[in-house]
PDB file of N, CA and C in Angstrom:
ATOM      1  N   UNK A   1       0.842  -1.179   0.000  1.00  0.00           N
ATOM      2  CA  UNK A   1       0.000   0.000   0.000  1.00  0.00           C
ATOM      3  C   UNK A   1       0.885   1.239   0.000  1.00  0.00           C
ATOM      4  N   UNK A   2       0.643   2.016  -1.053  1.00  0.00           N
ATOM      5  CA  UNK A   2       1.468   3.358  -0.403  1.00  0.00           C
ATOM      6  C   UNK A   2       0.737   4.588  -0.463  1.00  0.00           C
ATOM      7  N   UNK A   3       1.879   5.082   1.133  1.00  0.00           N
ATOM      8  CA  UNK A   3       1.155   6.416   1.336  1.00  0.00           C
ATOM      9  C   UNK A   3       1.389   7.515   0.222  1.00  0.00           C
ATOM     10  N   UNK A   4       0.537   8.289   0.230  1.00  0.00           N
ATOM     11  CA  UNK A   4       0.313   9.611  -0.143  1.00  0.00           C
ATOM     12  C   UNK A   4       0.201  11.192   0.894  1.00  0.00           C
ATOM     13  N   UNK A   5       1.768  11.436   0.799  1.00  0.00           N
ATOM     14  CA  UNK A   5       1.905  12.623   2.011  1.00  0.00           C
ATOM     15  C   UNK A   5       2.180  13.699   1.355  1.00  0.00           C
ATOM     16  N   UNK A   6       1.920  15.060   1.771  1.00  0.00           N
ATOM     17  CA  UNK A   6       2.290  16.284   1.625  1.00  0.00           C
ATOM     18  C   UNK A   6       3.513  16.160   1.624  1.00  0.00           C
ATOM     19  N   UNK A   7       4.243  17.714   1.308  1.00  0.00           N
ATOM     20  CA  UNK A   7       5.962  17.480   1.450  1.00  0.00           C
ATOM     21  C   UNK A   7       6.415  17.419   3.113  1.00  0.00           C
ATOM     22  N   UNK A   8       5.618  18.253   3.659  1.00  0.00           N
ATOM     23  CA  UNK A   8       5.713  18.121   5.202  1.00  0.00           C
ATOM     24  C   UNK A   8       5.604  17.102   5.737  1.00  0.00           C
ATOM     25  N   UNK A   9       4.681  15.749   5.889  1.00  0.00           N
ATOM     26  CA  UNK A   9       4.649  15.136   5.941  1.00  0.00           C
ATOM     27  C   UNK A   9       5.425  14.315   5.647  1.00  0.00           C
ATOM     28  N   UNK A  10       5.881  14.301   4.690  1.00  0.00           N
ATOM     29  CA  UNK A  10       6.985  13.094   3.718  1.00  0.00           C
ATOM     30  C   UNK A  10       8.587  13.472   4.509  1.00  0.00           C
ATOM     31  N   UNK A  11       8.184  14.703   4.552  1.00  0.00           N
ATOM     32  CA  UNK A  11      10.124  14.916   5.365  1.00  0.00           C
ATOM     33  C   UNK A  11      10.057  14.556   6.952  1.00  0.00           C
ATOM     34  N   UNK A  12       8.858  14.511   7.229  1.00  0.00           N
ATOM     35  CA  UNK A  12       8.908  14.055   8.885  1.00  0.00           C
ATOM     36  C   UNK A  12       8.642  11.807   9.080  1.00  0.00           C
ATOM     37  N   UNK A  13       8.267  11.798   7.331  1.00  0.00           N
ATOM     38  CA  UNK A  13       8.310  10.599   7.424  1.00  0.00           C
ATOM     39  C   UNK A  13       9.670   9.629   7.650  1.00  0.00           C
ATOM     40  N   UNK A  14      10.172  10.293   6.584  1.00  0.00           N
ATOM     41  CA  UNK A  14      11.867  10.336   6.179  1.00  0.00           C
ATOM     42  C   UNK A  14      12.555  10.329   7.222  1.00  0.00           C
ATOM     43  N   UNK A  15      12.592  11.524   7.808  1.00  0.00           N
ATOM     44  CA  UNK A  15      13.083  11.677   8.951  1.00  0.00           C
ATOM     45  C   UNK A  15      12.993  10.616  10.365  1.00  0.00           C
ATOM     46  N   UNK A  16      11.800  10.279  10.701  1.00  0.00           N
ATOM     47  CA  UNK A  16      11.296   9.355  11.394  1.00  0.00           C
ATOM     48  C   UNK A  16      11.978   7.578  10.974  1.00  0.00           C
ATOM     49  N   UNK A  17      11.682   7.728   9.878  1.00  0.00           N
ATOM     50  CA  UNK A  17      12.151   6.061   9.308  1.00  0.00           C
ATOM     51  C   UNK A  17      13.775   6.017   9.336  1.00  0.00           C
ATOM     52  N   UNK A  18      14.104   6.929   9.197  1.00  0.00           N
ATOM     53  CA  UNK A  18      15.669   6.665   9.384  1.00  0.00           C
ATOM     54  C   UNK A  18      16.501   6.812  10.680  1.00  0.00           C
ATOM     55  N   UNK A  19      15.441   7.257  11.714  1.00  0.00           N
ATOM     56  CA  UNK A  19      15.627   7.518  12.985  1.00  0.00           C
ATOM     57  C   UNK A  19      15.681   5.984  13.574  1.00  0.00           C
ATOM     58  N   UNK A  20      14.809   5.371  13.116  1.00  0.00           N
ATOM     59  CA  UNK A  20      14.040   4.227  13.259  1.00  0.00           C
ATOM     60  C   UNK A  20      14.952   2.800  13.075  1.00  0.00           C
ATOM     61  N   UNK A  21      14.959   3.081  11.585  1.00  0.00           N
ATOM     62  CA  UNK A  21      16.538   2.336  11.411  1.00  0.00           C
ATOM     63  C   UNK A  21      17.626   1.901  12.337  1.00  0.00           C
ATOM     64  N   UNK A  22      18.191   3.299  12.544  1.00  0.00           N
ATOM     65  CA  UNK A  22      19.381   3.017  13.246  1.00  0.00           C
ATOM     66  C   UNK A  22      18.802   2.807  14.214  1.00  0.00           C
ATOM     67  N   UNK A  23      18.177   2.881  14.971  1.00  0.00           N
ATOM     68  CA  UNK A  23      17.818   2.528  16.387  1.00  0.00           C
ATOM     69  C   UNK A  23      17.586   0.261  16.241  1.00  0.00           C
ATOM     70  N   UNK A  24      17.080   0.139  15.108  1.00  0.00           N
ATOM     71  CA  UNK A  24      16.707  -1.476  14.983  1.00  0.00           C
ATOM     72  C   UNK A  24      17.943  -1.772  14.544  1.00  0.00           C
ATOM     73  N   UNK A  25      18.816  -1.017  13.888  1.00  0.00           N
ATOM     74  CA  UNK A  25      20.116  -2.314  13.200  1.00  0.00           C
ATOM     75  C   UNK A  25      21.056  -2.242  14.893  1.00  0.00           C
ATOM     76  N   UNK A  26      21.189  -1.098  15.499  1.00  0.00           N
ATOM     77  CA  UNK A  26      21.902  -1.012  16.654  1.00  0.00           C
ATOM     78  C   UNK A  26      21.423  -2.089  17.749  1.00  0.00           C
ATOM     79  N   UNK A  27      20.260  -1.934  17.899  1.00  0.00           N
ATOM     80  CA  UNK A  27      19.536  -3.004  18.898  1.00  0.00           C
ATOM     81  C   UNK A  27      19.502  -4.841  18.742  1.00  0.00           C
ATOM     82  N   UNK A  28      19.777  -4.696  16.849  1.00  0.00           N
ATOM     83  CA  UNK A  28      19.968  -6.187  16.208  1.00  0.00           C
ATOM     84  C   UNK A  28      21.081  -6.582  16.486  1.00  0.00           C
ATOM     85  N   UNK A  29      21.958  -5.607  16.134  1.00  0.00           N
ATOM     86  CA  UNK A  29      23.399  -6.031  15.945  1.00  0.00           C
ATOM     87  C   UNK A  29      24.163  -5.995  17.081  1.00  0.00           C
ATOM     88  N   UNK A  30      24.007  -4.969  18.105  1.00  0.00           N
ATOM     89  CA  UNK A  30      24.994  -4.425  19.293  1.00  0.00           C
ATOM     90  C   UNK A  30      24.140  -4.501  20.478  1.00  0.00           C
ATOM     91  N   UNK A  31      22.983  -4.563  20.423  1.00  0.00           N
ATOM     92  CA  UNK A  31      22.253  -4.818  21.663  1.00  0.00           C
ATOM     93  C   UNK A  31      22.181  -3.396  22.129  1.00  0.00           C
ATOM     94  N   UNK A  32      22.165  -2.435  21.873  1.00  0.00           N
ATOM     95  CA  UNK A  32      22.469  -0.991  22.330  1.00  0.00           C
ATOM     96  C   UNK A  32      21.585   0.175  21.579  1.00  0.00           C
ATOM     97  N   UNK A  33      20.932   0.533  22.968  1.00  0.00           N
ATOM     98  CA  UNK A  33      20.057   2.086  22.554  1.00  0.00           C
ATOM     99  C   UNK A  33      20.648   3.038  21.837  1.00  0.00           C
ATOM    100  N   UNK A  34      20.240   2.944  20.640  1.00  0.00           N
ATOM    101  CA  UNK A  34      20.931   4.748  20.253  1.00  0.00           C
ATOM    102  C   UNK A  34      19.723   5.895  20.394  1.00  0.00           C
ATOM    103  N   UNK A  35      18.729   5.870  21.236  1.00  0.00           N
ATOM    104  CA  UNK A  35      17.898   6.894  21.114  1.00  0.00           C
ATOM    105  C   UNK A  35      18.679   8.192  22.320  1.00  0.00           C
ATOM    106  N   UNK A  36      19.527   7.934  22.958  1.00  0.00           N
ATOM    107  CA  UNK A  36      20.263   9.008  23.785  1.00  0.00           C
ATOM    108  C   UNK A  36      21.308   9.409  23.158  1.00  0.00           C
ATOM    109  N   UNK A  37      22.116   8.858  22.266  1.00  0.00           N
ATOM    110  CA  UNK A  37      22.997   9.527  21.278  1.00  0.00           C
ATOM    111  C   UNK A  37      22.577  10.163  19.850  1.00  0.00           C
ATOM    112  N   UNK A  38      21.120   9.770  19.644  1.00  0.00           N
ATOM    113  CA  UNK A  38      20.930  10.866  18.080  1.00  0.00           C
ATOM    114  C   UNK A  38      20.389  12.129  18.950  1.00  0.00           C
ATOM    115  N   UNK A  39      21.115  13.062  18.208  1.00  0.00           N
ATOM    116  CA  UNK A  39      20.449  14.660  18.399  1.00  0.00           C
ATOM    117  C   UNK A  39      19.251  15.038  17.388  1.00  0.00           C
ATOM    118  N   UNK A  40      19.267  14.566  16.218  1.00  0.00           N
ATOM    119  CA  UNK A  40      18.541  15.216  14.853  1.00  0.00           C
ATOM    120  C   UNK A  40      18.907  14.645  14.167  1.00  0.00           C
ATOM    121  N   UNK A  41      18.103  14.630  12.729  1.00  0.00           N
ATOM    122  CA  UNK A  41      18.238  14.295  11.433  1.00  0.00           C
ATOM    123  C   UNK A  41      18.017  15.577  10.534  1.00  0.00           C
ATOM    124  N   UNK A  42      17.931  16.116   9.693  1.00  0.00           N
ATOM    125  CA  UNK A  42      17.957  17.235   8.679  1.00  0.00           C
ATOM    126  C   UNK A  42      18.284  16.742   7.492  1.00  0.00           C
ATOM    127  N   UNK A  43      17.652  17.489   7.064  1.00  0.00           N
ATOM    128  CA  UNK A  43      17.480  17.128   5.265  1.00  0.00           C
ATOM    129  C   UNK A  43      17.554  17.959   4.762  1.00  0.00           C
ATOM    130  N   UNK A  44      19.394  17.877   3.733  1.00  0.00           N
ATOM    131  CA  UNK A  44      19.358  19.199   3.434  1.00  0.00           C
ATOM    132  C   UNK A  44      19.758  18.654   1.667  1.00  0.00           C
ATOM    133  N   UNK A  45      18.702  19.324   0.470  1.00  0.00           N
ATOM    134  CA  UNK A  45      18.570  18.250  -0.614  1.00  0.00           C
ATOM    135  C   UNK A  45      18.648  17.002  -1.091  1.00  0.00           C
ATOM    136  N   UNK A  46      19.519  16.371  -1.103  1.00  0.00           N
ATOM    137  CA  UNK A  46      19.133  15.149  -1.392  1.00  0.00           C
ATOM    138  C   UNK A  46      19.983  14.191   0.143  1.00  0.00           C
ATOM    139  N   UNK A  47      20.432  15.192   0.637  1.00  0.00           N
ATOM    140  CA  UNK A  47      21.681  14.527   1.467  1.00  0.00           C
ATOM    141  C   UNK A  47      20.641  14.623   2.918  1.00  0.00           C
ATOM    142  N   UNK A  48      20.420  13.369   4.306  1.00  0.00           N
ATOM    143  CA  UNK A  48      20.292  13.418   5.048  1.00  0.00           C
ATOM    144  C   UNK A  48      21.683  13.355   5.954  1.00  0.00           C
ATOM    145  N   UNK A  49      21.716  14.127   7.013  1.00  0.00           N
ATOM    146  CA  UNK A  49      22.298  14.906   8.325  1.00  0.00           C
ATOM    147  C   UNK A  49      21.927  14.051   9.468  1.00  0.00           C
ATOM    148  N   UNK A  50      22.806  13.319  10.278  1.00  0.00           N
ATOM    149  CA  UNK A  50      22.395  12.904  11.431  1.00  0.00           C
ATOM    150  C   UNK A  50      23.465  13.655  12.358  1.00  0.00           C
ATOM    151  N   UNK A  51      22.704  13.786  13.289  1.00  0.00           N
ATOM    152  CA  UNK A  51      23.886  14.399  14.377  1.00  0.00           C
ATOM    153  C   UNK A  51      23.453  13.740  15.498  1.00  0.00           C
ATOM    154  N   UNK A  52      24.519  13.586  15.786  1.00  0.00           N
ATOM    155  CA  UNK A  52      25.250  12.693  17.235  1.00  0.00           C
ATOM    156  C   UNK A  52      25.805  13.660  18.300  1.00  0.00           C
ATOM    157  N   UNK A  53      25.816  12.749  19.327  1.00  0.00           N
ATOM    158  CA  UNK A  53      25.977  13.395  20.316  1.00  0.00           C
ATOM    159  C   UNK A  53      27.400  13.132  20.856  1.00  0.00           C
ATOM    160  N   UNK A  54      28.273  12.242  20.081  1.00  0.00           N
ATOM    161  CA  UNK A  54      29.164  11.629  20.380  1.00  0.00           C
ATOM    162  C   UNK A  54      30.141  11.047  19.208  1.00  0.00           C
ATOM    163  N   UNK A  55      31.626  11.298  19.021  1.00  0.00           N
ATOM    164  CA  UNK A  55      32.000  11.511  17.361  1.00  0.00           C
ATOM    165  C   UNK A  55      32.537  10.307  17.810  1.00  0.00           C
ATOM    166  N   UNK A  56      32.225   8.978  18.645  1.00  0.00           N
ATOM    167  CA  UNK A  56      32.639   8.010  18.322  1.00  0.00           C
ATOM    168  C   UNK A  56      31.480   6.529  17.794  1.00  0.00           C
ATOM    169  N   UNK A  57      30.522   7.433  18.110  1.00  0.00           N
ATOM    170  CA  UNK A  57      28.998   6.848  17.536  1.00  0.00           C
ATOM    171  C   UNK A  57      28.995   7.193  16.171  1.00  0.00           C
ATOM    172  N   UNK A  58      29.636   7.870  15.447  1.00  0.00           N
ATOM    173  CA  UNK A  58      29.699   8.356  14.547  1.00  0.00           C
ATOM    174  C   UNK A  58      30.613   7.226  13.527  1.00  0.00           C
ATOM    175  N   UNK A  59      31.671   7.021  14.150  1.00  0.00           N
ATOM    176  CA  UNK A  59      32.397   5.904  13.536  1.00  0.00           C
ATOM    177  C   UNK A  59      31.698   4.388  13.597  1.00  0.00           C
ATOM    178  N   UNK A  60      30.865   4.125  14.625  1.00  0.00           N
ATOM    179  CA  UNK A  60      29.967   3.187  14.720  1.00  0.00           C
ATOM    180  C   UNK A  60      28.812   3.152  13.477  1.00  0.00           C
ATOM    181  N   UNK A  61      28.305   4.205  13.135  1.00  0.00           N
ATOM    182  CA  UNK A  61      27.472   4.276  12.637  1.00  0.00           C
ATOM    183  C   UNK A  61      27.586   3.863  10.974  1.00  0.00           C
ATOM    184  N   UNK A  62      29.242   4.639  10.904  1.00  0.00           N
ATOM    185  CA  UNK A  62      29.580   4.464   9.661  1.00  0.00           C
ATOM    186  C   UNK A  62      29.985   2.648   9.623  1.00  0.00           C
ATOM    187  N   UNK A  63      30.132   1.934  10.752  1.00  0.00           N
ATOM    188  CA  UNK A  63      30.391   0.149   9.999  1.00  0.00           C
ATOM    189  C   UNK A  63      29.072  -0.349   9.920  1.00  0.00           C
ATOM    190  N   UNK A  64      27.762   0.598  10.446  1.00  0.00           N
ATOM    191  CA  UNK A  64      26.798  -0.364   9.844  1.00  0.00           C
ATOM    192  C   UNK A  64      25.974   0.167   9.011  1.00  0.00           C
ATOM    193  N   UNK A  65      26.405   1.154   7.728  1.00  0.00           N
ATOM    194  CA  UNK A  65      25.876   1.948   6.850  1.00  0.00           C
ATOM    195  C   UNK A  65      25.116   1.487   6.509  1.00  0.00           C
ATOM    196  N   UNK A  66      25.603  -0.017   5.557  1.00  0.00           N
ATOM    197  CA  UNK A  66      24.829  -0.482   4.639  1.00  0.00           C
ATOM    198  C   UNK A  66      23.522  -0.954   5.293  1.00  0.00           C
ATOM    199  N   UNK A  67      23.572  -1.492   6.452  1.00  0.00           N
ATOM    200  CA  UNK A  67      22.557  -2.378   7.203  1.00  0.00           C
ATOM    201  C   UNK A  67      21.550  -1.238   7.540  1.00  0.00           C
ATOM    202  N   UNK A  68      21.845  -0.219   7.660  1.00  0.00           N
ATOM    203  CA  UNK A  68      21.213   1.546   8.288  1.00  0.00           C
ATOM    204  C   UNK A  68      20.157   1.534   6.582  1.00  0.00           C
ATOM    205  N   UNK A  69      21.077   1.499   5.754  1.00  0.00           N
ATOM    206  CA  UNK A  69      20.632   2.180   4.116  1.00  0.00           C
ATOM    207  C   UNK A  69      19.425   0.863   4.212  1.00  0.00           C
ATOM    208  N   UNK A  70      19.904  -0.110   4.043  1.00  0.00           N
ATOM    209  CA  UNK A  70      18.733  -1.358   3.672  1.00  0.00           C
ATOM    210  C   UNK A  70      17.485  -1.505   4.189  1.00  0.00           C
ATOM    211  N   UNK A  71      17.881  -1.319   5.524  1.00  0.00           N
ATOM    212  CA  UNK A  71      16.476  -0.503   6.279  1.00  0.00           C
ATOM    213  C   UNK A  71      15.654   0.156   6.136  1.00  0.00           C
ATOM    214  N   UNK A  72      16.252   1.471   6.270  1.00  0.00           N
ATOM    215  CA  UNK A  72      15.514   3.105   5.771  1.00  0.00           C
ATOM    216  C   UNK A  72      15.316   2.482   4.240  1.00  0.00           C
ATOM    217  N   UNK A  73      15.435   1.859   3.384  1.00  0.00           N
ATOM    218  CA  UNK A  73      15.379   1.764   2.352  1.00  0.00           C
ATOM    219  C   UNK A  73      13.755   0.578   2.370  1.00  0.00           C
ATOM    220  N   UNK A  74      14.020   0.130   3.199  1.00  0.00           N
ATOM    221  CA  UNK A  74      12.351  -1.396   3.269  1.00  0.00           C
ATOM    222  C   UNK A  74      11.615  -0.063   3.785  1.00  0.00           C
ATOM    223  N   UNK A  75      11.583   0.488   4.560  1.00  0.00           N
ATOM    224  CA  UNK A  75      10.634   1.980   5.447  1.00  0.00           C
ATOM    225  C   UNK A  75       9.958   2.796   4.530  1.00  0.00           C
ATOM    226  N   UNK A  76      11.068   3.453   3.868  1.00  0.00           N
ATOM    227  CA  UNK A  76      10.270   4.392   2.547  1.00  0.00           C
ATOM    228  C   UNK A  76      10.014   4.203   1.158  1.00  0.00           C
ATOM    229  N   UNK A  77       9.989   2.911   1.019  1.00  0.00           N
ATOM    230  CA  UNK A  77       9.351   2.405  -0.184  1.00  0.00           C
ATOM    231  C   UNK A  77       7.729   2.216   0.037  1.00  0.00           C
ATOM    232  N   UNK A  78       7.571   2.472   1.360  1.00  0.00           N
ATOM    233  CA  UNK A  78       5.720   2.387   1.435  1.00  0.00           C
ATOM    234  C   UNK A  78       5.259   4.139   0.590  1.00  0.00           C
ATOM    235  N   UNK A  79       6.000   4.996   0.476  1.00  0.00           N
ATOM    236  CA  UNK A  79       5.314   6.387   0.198  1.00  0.00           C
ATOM    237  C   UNK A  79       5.506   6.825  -1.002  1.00  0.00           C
ATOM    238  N   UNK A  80       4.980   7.740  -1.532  1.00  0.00           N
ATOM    239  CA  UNK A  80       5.210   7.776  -3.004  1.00  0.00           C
ATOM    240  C   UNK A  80       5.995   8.579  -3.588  1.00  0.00           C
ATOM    241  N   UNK A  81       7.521   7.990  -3.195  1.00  0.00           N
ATOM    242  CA  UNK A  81       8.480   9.227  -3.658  1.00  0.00           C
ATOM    243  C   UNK A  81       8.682   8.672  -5.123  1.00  0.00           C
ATOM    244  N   UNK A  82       9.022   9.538  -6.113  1.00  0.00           N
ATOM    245  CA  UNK A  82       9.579   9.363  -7.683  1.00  0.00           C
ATOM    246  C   UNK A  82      11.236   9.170  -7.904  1.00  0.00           C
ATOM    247  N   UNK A  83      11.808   7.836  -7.612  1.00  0.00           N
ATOM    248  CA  UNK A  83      13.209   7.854  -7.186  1.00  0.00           C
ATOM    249  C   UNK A  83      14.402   8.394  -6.689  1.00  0.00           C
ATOM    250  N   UNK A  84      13.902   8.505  -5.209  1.00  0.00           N
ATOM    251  CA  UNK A  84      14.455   9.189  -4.244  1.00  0.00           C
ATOM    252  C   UNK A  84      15.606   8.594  -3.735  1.00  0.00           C
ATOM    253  N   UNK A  85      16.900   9.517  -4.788  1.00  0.00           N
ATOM    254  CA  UNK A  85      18.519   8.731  -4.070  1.00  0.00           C
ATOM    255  C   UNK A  85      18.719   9.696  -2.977  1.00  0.00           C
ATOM    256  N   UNK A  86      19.271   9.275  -2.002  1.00  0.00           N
ATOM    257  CA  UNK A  86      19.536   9.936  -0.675  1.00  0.00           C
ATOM    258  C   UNK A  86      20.640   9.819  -0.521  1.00  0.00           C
ATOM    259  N   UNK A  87      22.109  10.244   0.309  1.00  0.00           N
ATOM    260  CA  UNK A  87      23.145  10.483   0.888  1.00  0.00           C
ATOM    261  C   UNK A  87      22.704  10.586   2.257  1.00  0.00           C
ATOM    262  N   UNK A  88      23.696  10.046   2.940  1.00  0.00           N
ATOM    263  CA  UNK A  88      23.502  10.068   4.605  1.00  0.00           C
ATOM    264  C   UNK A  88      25.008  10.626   5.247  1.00  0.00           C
ATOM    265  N   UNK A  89      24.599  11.683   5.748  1.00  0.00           N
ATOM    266  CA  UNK A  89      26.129  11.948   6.325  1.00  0.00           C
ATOM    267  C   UNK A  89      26.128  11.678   7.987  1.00  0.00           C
ATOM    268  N   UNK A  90      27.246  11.474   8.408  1.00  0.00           N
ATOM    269  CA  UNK A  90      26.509  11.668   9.934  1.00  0.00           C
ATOM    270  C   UNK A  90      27.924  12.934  10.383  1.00  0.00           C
ATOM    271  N   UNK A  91      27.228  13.410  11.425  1.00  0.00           N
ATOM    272  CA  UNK A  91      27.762  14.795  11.756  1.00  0.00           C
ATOM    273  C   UNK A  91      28.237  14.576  13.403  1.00  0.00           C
TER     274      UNK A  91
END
């Protein structure tokens, strides 16, 4: 089924599902909360922004990219974006 969201909507979806992500590959893989180390996500054109609270979560984050991308990637295929490539930086 897919949704049909406003742009507002769609960036808080985005935002949300990739929040989401890392919180399930961290909890799969490491057994470990990351909801006290993300600060934000931001979306700034095609590139999403995570910021951390901690620049060694940051290096963590980057060994489980792909597992992060594959995720957020099963999440927002429910909405009706028109091939939406994304970049993920983390900050």
């Amino acid at each position: 089924m897919k949704l049909f969201l406003n742009e507002k909507k769609t960036e808080l979806f985005i935002k949300t599902s990739l929040w989401n992500s890392i919180i399930e590959v961290f909890l799969k893989e490491k057994n470990i909360d990351m909801s006290s180390y993300l600060v934000s996500i931001k979306i700034k054109n095609q590139t999403l922004f995570i910021k951390t609270n901690n620049p060694l979560i940051n290096s963590e984050l980057n060994l489980f990219y792909d597992k992060i991308v594959s995720s957020f990637k099963n999440k927002i295929k429910n909405i009706d974006l028109e091939n939406y490539d994304f970049d993920i930086k983390f900050i």
